[in-house]
C-alpha atoms as a PDB file:
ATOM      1  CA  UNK A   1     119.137  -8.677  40.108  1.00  0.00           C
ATOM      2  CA  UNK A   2     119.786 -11.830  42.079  1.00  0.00           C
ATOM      3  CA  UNK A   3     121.276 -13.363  39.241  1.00  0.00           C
ATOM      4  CA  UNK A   4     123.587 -10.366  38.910  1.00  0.00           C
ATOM      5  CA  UNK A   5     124.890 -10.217  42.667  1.00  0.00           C
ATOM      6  CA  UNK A   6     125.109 -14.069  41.911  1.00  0.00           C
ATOM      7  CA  UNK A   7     127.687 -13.782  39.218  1.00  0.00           C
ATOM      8  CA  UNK A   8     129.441 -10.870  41.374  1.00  0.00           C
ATOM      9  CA  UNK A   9     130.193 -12.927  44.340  1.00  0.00           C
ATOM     10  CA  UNK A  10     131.809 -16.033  41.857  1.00  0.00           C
ATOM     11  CA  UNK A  11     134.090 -13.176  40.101  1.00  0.00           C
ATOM     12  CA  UNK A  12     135.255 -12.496  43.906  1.00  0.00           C
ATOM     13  CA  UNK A  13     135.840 -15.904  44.943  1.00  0.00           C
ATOM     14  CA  UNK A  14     137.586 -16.809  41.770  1.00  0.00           C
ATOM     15  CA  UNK A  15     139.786 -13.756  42.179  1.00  0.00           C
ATOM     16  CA  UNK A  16     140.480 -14.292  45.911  1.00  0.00           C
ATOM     17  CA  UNK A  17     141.490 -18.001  44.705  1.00  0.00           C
ATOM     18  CA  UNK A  18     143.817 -16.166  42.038  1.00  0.00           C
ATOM     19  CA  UNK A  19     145.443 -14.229  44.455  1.00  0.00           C
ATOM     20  CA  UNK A  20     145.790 -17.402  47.053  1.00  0.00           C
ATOM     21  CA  UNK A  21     148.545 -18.782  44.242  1.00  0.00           C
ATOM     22  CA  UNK A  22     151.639 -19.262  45.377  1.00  0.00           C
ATOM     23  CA  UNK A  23     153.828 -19.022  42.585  1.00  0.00           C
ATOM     24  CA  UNK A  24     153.850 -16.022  39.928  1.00  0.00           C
ATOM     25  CA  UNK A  25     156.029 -17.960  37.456  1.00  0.00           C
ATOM     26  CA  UNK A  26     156.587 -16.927  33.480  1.00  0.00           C
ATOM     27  CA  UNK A  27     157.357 -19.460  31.429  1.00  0.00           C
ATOM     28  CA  UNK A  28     158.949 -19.001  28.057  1.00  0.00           C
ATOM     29  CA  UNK A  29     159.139 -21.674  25.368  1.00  0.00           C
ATOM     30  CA  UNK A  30     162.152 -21.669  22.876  1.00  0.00           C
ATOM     31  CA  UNK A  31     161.347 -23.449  19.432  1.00  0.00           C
ATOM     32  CA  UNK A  32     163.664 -22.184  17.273  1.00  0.00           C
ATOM     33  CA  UNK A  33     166.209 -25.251  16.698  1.00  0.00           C
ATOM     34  CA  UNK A  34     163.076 -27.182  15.465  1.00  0.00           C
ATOM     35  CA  UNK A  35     162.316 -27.530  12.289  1.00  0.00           C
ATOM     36  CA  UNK A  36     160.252 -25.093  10.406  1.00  0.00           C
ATOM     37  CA  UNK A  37     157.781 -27.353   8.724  1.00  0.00           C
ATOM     38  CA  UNK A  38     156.150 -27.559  12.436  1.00  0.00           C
ATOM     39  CA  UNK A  39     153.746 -25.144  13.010  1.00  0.00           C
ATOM     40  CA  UNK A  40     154.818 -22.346  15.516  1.00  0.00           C
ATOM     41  CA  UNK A  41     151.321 -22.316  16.548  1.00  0.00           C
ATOM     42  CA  UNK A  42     151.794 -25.499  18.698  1.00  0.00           C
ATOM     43  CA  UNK A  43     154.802 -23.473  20.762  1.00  0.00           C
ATOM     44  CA  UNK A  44     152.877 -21.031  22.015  1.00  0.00           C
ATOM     45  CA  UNK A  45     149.694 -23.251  22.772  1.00  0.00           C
ATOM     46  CA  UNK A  46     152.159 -25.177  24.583  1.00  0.00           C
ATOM     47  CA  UNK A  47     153.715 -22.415  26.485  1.00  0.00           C
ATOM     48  CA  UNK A  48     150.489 -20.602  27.317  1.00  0.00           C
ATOM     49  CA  UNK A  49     149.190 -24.510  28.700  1.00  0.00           C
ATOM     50  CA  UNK A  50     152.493 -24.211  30.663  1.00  0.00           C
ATOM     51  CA  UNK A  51     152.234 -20.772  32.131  1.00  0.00           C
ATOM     52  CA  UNK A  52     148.014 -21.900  33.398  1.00  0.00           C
ATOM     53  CA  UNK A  53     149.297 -25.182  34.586  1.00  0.00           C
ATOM     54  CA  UNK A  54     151.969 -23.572  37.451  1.00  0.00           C
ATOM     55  CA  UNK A  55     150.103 -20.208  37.538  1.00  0.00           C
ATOM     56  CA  UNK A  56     146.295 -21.947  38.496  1.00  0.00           C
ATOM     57  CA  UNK A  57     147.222 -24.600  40.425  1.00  0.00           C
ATOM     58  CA  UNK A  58     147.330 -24.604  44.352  1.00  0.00           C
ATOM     59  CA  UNK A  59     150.830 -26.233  45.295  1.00  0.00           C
ATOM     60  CA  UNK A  60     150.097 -25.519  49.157  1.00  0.00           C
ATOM     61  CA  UNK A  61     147.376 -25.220  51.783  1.00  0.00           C
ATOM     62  CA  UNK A  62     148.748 -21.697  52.773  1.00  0.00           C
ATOM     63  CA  UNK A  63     146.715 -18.864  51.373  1.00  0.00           C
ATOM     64  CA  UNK A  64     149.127 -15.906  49.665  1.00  0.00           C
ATOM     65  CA  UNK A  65     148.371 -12.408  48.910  1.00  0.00           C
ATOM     66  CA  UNK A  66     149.252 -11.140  46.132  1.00  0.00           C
ATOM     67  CA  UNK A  67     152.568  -9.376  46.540  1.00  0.00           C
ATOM     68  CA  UNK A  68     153.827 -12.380  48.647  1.00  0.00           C
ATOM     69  CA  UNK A  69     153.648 -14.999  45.450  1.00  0.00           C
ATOM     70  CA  UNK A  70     156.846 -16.134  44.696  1.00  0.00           C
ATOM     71  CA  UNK A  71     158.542 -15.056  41.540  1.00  0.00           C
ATOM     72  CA  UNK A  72     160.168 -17.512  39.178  1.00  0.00           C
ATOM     73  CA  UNK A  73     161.222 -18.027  35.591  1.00  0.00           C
ATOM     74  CA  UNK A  74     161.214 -20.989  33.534  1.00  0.00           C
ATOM     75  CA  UNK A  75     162.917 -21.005  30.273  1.00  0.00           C
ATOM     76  CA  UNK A  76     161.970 -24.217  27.941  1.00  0.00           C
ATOM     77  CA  UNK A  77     164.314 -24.677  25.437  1.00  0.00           C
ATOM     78  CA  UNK A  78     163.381 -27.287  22.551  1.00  0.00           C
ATOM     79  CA  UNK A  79     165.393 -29.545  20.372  1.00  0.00           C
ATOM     80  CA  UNK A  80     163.676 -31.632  17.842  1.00  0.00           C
ATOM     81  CA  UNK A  81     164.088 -35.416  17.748  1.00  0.00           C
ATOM     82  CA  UNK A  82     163.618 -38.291  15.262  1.00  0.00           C
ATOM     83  CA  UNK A  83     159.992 -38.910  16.791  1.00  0.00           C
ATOM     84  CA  UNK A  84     156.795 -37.693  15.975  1.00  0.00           C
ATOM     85  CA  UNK A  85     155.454 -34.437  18.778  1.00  0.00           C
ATOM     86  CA  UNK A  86     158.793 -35.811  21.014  1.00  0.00           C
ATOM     87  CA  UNK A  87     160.906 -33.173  22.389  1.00  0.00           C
ATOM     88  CA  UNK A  88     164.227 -33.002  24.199  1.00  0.00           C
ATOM     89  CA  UNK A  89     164.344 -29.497  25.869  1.00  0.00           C
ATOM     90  CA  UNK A  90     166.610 -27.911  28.596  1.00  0.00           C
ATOM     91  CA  UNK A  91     164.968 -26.072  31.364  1.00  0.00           C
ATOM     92  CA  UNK A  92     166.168 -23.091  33.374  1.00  0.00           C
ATOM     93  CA  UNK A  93     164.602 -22.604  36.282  1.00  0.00           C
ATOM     94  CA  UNK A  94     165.184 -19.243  38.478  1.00  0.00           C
ATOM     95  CA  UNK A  95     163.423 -17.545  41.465  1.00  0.00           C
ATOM     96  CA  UNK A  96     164.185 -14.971  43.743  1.00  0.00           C
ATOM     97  CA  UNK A  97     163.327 -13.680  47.350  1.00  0.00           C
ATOM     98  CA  UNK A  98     162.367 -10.414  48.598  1.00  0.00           C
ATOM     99  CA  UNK A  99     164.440  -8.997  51.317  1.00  0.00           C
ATOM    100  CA  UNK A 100     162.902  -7.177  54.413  1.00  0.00           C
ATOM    101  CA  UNK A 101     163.154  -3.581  54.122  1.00  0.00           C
ATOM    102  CA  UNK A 102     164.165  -3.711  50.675  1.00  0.00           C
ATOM    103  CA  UNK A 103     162.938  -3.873  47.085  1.00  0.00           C
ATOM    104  CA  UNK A 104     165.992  -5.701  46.079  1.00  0.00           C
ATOM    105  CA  UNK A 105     165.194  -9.822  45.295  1.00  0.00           C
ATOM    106  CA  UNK A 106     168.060 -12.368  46.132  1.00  0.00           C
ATOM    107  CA  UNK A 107     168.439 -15.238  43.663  1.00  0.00           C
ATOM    108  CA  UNK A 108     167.227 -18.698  45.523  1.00  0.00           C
ATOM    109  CA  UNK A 109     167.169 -20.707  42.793  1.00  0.00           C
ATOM    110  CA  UNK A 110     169.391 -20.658  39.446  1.00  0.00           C
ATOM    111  CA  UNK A 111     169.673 -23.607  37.922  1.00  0.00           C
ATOM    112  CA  UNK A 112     169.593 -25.395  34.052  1.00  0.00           C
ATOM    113  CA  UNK A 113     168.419 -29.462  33.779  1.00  0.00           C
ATOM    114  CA  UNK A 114     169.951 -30.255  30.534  1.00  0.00           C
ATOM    115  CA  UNK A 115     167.720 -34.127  30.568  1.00  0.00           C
ATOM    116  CA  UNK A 116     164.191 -33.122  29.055  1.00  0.00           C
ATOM    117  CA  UNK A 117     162.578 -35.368  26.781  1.00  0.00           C
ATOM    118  CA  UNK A 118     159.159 -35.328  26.318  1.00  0.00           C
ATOM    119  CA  UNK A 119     155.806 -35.905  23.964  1.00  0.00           C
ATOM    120  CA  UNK A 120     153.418 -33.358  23.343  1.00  0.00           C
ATOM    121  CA  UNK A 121     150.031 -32.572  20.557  1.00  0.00           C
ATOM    122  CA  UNK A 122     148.477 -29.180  20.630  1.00  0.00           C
ATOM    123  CA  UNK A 123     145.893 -28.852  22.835  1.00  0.00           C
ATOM    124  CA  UNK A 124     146.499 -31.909  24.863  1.00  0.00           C
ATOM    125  CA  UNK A 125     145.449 -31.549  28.633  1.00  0.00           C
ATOM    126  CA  UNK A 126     147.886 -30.403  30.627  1.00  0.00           C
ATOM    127  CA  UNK A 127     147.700 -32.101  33.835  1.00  0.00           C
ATOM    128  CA  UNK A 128     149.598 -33.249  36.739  1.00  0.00           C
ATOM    129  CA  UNK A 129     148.503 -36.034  39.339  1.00  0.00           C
ATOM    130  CA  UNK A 130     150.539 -36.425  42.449  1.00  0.00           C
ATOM    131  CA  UNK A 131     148.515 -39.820  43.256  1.00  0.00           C
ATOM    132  CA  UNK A 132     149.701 -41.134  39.447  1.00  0.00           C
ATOM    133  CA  UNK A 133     152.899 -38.982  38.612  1.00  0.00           C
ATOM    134  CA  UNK A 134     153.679 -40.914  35.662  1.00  0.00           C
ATOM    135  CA  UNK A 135     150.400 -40.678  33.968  1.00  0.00           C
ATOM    136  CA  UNK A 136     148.831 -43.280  31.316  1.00  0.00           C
ATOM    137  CA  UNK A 137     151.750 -42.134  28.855  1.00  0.00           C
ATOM    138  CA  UNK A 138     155.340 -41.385  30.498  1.00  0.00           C
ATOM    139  CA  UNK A 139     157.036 -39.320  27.968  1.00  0.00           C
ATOM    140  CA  UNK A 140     153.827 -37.354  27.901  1.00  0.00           C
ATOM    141  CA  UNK A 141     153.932 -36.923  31.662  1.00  0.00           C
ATOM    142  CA  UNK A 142     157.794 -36.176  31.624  1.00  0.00           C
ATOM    143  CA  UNK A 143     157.376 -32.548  31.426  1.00  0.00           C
ATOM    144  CA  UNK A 144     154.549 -31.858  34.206  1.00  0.00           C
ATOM    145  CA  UNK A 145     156.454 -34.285  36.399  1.00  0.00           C
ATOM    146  CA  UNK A 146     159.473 -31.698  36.096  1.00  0.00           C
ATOM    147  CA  UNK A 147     157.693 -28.450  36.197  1.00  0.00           C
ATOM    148  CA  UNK A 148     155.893 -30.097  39.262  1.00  0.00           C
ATOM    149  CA  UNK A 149     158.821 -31.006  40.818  1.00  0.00           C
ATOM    150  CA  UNK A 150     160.682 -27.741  40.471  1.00  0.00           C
ATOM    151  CA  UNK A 151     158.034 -26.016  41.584  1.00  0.00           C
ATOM    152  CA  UNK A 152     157.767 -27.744  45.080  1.00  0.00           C
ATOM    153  CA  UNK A 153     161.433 -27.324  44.960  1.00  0.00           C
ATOM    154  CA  UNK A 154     161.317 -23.811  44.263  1.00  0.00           C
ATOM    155  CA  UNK A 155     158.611 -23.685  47.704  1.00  0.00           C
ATOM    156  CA  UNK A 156     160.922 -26.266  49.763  1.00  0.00           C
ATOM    157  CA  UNK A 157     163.837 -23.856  49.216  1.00  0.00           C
ATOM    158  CA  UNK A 158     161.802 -20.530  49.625  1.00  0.00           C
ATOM    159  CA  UNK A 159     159.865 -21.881  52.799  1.00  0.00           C
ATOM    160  CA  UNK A 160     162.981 -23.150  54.372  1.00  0.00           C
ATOM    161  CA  UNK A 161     164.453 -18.950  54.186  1.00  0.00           C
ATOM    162  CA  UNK A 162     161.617 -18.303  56.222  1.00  0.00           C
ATOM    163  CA  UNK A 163     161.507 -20.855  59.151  1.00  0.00           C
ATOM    164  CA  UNK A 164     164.546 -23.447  60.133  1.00  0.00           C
ATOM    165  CA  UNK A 165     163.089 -27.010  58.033  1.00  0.00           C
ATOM    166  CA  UNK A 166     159.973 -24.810  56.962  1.00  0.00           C
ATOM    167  CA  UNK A 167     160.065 -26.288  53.437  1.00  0.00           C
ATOM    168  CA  UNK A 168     160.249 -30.245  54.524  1.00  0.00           C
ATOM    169  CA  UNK A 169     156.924 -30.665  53.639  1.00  0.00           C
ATOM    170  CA  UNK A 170     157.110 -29.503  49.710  1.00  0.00           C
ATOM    171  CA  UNK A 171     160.959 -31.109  49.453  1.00  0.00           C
ATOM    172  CA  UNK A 172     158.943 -34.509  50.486  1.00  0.00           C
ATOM    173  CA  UNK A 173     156.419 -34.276  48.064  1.00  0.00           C
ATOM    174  CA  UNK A 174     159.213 -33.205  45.150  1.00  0.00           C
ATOM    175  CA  UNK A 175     160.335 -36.717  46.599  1.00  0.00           C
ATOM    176  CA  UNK A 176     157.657 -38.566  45.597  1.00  0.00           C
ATOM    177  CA  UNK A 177     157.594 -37.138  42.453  1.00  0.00           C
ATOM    178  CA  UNK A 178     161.185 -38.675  41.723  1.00  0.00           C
ATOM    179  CA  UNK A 179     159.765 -42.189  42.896  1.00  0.00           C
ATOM    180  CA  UNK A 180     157.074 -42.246  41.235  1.00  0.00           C
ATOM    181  CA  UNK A 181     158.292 -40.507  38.297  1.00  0.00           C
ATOM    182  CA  UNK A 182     157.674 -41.961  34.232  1.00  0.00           C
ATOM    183  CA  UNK A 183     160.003 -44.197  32.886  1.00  0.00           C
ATOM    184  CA  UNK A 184     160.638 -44.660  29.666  1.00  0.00           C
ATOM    185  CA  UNK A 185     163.242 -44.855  26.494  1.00  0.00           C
ATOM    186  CA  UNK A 186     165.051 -41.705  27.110  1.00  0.00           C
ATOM    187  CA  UNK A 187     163.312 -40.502  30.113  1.00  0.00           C
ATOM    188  CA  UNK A 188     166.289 -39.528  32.610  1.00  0.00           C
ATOM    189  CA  UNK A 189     167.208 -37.227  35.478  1.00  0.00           C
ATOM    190  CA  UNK A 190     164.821 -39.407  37.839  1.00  0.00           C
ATOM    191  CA  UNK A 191     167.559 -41.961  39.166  1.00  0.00           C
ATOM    192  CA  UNK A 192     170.967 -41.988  41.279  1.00  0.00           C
ATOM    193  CA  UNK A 193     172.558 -43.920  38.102  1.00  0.00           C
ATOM    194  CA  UNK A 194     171.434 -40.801  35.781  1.00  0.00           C
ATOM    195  CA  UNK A 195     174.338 -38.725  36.346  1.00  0.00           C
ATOM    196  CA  UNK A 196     176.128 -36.806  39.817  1.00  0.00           C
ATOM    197  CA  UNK A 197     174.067 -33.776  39.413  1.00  0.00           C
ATOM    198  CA  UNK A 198     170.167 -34.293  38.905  1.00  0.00           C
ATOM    199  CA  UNK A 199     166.570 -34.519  40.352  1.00  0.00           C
ATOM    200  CA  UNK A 200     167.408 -37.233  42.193  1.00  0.00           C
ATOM    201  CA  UNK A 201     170.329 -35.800  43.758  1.00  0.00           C
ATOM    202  CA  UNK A 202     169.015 -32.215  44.549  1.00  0.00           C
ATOM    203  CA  UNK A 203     166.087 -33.276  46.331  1.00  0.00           C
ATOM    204  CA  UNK A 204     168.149 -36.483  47.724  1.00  0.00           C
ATOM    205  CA  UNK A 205     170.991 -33.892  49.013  1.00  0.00           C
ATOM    206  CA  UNK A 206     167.828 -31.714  50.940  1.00  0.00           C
ATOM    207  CA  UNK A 207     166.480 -34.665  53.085  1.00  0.00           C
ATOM    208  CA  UNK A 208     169.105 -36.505  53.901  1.00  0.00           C
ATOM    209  CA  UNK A 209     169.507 -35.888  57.930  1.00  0.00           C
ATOM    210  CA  UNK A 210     173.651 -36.544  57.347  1.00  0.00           C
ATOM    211  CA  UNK A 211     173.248 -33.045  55.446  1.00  0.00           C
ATOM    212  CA  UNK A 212     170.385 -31.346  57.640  1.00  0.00           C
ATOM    213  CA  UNK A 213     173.274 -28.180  58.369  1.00  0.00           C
ATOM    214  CA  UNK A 214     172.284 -27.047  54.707  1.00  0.00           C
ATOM    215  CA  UNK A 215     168.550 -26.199  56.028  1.00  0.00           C
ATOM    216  CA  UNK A 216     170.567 -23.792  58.489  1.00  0.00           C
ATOM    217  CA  UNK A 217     172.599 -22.337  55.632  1.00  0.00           C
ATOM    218  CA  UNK A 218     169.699 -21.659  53.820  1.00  0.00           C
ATOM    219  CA  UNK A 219     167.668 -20.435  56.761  1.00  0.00           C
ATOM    220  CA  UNK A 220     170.684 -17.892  58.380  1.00  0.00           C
ATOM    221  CA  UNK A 221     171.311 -17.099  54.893  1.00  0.00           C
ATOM    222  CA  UNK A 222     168.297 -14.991  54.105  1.00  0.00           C
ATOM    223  CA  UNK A 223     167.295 -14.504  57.848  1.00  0.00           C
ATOM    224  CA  UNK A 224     169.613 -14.048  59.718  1.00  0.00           C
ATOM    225  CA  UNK A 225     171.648 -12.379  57.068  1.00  0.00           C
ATOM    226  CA  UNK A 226     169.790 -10.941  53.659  1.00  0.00           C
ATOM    227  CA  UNK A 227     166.793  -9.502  55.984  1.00  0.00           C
ATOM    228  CA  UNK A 228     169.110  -7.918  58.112  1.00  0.00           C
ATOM    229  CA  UNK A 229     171.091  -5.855  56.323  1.00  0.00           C
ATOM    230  CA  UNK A 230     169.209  -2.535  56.020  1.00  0.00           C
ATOM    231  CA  UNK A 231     169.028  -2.187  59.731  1.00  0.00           C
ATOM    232  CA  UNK A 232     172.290  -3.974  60.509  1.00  0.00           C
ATOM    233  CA  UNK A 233     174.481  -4.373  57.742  1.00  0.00           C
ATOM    234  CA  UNK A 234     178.001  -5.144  59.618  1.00  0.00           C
ATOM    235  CA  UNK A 235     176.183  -8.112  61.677  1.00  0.00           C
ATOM    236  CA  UNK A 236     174.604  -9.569  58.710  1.00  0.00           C
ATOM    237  CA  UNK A 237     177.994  -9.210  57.143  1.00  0.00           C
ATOM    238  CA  UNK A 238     179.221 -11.311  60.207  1.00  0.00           C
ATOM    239  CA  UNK A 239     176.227 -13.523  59.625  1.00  0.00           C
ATOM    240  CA  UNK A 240     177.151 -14.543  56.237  1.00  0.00           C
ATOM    241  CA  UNK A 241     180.793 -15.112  57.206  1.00  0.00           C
ATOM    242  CA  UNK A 242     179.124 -17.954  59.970  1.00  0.00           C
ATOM    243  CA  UNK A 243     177.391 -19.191  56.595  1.00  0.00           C
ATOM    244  CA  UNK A 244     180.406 -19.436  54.360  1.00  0.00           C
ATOM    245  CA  UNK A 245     182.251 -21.549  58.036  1.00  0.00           C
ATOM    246  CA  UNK A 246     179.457 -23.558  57.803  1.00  0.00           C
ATOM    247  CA  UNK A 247     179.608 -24.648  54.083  1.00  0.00           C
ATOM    248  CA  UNK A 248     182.657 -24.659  54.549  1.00  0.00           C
ATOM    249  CA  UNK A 249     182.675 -27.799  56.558  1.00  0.00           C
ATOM    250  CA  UNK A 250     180.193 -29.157  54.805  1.00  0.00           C
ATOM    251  CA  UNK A 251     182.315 -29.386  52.155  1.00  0.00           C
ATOM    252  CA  UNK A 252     185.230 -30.822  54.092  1.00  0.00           C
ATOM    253  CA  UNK A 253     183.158 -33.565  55.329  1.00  0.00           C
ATOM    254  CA  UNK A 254     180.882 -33.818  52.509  1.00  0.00           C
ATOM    255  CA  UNK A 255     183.100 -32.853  49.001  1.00  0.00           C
ATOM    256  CA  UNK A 256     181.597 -32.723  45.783  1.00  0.00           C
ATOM    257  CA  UNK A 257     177.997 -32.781  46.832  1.00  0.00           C
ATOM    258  CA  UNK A 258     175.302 -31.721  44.041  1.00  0.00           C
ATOM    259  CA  UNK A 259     173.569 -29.371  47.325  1.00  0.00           C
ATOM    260  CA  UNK A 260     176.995 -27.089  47.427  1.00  0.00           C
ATOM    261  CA  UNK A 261     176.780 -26.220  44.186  1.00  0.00           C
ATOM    262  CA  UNK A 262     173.274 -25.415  43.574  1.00  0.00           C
ATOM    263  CA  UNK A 263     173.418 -23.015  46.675  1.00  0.00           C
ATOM    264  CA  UNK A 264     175.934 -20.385  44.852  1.00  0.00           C
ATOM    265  CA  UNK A 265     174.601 -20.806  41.534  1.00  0.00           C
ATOM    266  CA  UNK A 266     173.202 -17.609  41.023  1.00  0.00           C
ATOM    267  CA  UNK A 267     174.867 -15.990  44.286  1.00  0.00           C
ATOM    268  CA  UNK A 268     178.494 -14.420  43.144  1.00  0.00           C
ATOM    269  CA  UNK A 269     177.644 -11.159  42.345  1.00  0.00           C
ATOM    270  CA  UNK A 270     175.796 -10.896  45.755  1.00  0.00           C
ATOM    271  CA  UNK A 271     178.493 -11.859  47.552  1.00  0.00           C
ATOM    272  CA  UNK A 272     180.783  -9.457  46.059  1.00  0.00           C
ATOM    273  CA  UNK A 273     178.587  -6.802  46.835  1.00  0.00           C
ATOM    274  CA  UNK A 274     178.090  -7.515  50.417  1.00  0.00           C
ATOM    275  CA  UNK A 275     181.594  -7.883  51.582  1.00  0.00           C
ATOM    276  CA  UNK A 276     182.684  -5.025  49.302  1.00  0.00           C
ATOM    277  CA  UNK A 277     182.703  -3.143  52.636  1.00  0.00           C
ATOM    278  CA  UNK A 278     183.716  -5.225  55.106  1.00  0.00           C
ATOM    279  CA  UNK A 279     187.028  -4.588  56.804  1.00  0.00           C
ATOM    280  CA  UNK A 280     190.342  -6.417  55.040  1.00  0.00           C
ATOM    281  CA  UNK A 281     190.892  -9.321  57.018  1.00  0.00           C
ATOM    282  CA  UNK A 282     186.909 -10.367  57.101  1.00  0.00           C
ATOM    283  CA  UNK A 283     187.170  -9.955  52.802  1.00  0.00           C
ATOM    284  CA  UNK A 284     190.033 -12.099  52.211  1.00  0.00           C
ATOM    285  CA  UNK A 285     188.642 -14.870  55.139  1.00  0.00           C
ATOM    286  CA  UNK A 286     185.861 -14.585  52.451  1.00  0.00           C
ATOM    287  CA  UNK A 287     187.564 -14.413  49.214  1.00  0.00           C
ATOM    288  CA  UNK A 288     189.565 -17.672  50.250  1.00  0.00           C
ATOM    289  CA  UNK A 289     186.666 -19.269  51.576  1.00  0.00           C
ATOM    290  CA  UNK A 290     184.396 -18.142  48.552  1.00  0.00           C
ATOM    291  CA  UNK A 291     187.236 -19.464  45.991  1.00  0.00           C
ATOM    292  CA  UNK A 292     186.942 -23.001  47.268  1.00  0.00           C
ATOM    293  CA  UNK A 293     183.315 -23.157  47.626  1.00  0.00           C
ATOM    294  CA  UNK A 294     181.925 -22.165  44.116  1.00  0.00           C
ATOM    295  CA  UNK A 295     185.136 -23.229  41.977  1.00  0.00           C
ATOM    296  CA  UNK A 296     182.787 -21.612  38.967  1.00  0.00           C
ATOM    297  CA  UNK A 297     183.133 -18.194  40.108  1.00  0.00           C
ATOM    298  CA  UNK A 298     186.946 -18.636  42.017  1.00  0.00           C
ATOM    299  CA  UNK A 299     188.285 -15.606  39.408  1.00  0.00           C
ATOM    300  CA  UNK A 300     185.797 -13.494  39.911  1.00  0.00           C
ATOM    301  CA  UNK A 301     186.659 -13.612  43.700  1.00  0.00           C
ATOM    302  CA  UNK A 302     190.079 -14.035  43.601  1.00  0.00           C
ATOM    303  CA  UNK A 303     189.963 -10.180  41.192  1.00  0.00           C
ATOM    304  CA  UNK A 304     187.308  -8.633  42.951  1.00  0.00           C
ATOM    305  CA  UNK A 305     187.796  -9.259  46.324  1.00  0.00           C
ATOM    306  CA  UNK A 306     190.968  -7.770  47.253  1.00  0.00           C
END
């Protein structure tokens, strides 16, 4: 009997540790540009590995029920190269956040890294030390590196809608993933020289005090704005204008910045939506505003915002 009530109270604690995760994620791995004389088998040990490693681990010292884990996608698409188990992969990385009063989720993060390389054998450990990022083998370390770092990213960004510089703490230790992260022959994304628009940059763009007005964009955004639109839709709708003045001079003082672009990724059809109702002269302040902002979507603002 003791033995029983024993075994009862470890199934308890290892669910309430379970449910203390913060991040619900579901990761997919893609494996159909390699070649067909590798086994198939190895893809989905790999992506099952995956989905434990980001699922099990604890990435904070808050405790989270449940319903409040944060939902996120990862989509790991492989390409073979001329190495043995070596991979070069993109990796799309998305996550949403509940609004108050509503069931409706508001995209956060939307973004693809198109500068994966990395080693892996089936059944190797998957493991990720923030003390020794780049591991005894960097190109085997690559990919927990990045999955790591998105995933504090993912919490820096998600923490910050909640409370004004909420998610320093998790955009520091992305940080110190970048440098401390492997280096190696075709390892990139890590460094300022890799490019205008990579890990470097984003987190780079999210501590740097000369930008410290995007914490408030991202904070009135979803506060002051997305949570209150059920009870006060026309002054979140004013709310959101403030947001798009802000970024707009951001952008005047700050052009081309990697931070300006990730914010809308993700964000146009939202947008639309919201100021679908607003009164004429508020939509086209926020068509014009919305068309120099996120260049990606200007069309789509410029036709549907009228």
């Amino acid at each position: 009997m003791r033995t029983f009530i024993k075994l009862v109270l470890i199934l308890l604690l290892v669910s309430a540790d379970v449910s203390a995760q913060e991040l619900k994620a579901n990761i997919t791995v893609v494996s159909n540009q390699v070649s067909n004389n590798i086994n198939q088998n190895v893809f989905r040990t790999l992506q099952t590995a995956l989905n434990n490693f980001i699922n099990n681990r604890k990435w904070t010292q808050d405790n989270f029920a449940p319903n409040e884990r944060i939902e996120c996608n990862f989509l790991l698409n492989l390409q073979p190269t001329n190495d043995l188990n070596v991979y070069n992969a993109s990796l799309t990385v998305q996550a949403a956040r509940p609004v108050f009063n509503t069931s409706y989720v508001s995209p956060i993060v939307n973004f693809k890294d198109d500068n994966i390389i990395f080693k892996y054998v089936e059944f190797q450990v998957i493991e990720f030390n923030e003390n020794r990022v780049s591991g005894s083998d960097p190109l085997t370390a690559n990919l927990t590196a990045v999955l790591a770092y998105y995933a504090y990213m993912i919490l820096g960004f998600d923490y910050d809608s909640f409370s004004l510089r909420g998610g320093d703490t998790y955009f520091q230790k992305a940080q110190n993933i970048v440098n401390n992260a492997p280096d190696g022959r075709g390892i990139s994304g890590w460094k300022a020289f890799d490019g205008q628009r990579n890990r470097y940059w984003l987190v780079e763009n999210m501590l740097n005090s000369r930008y410290a007005v995007m914490h408030d964009v991202y904070y009135n955004y979803y506060r002051l704005c997305m949570d209150k639109m059920y009870e006060d839709e026309n002054g979140a709708r004013a709310e959101l204008l403030n947001v798009l003045n802000l970024l707009n001079n951001f952008v005047t003082d700050n052009p081309n910045k990697m931070i300006t672009q990730f914010f809308f990724q993700g964000k146009a059809s939202e947008l639309i939506k919201i100021f679908s109702k607003a009164p004429q002269q508020d939509k086209a302040r926020a068509s014009e505003m919305l068309q120099r902002l996120d260049l990606t979507n200007a069309g789509k603002y410029k036709d549907e915002m009228k």
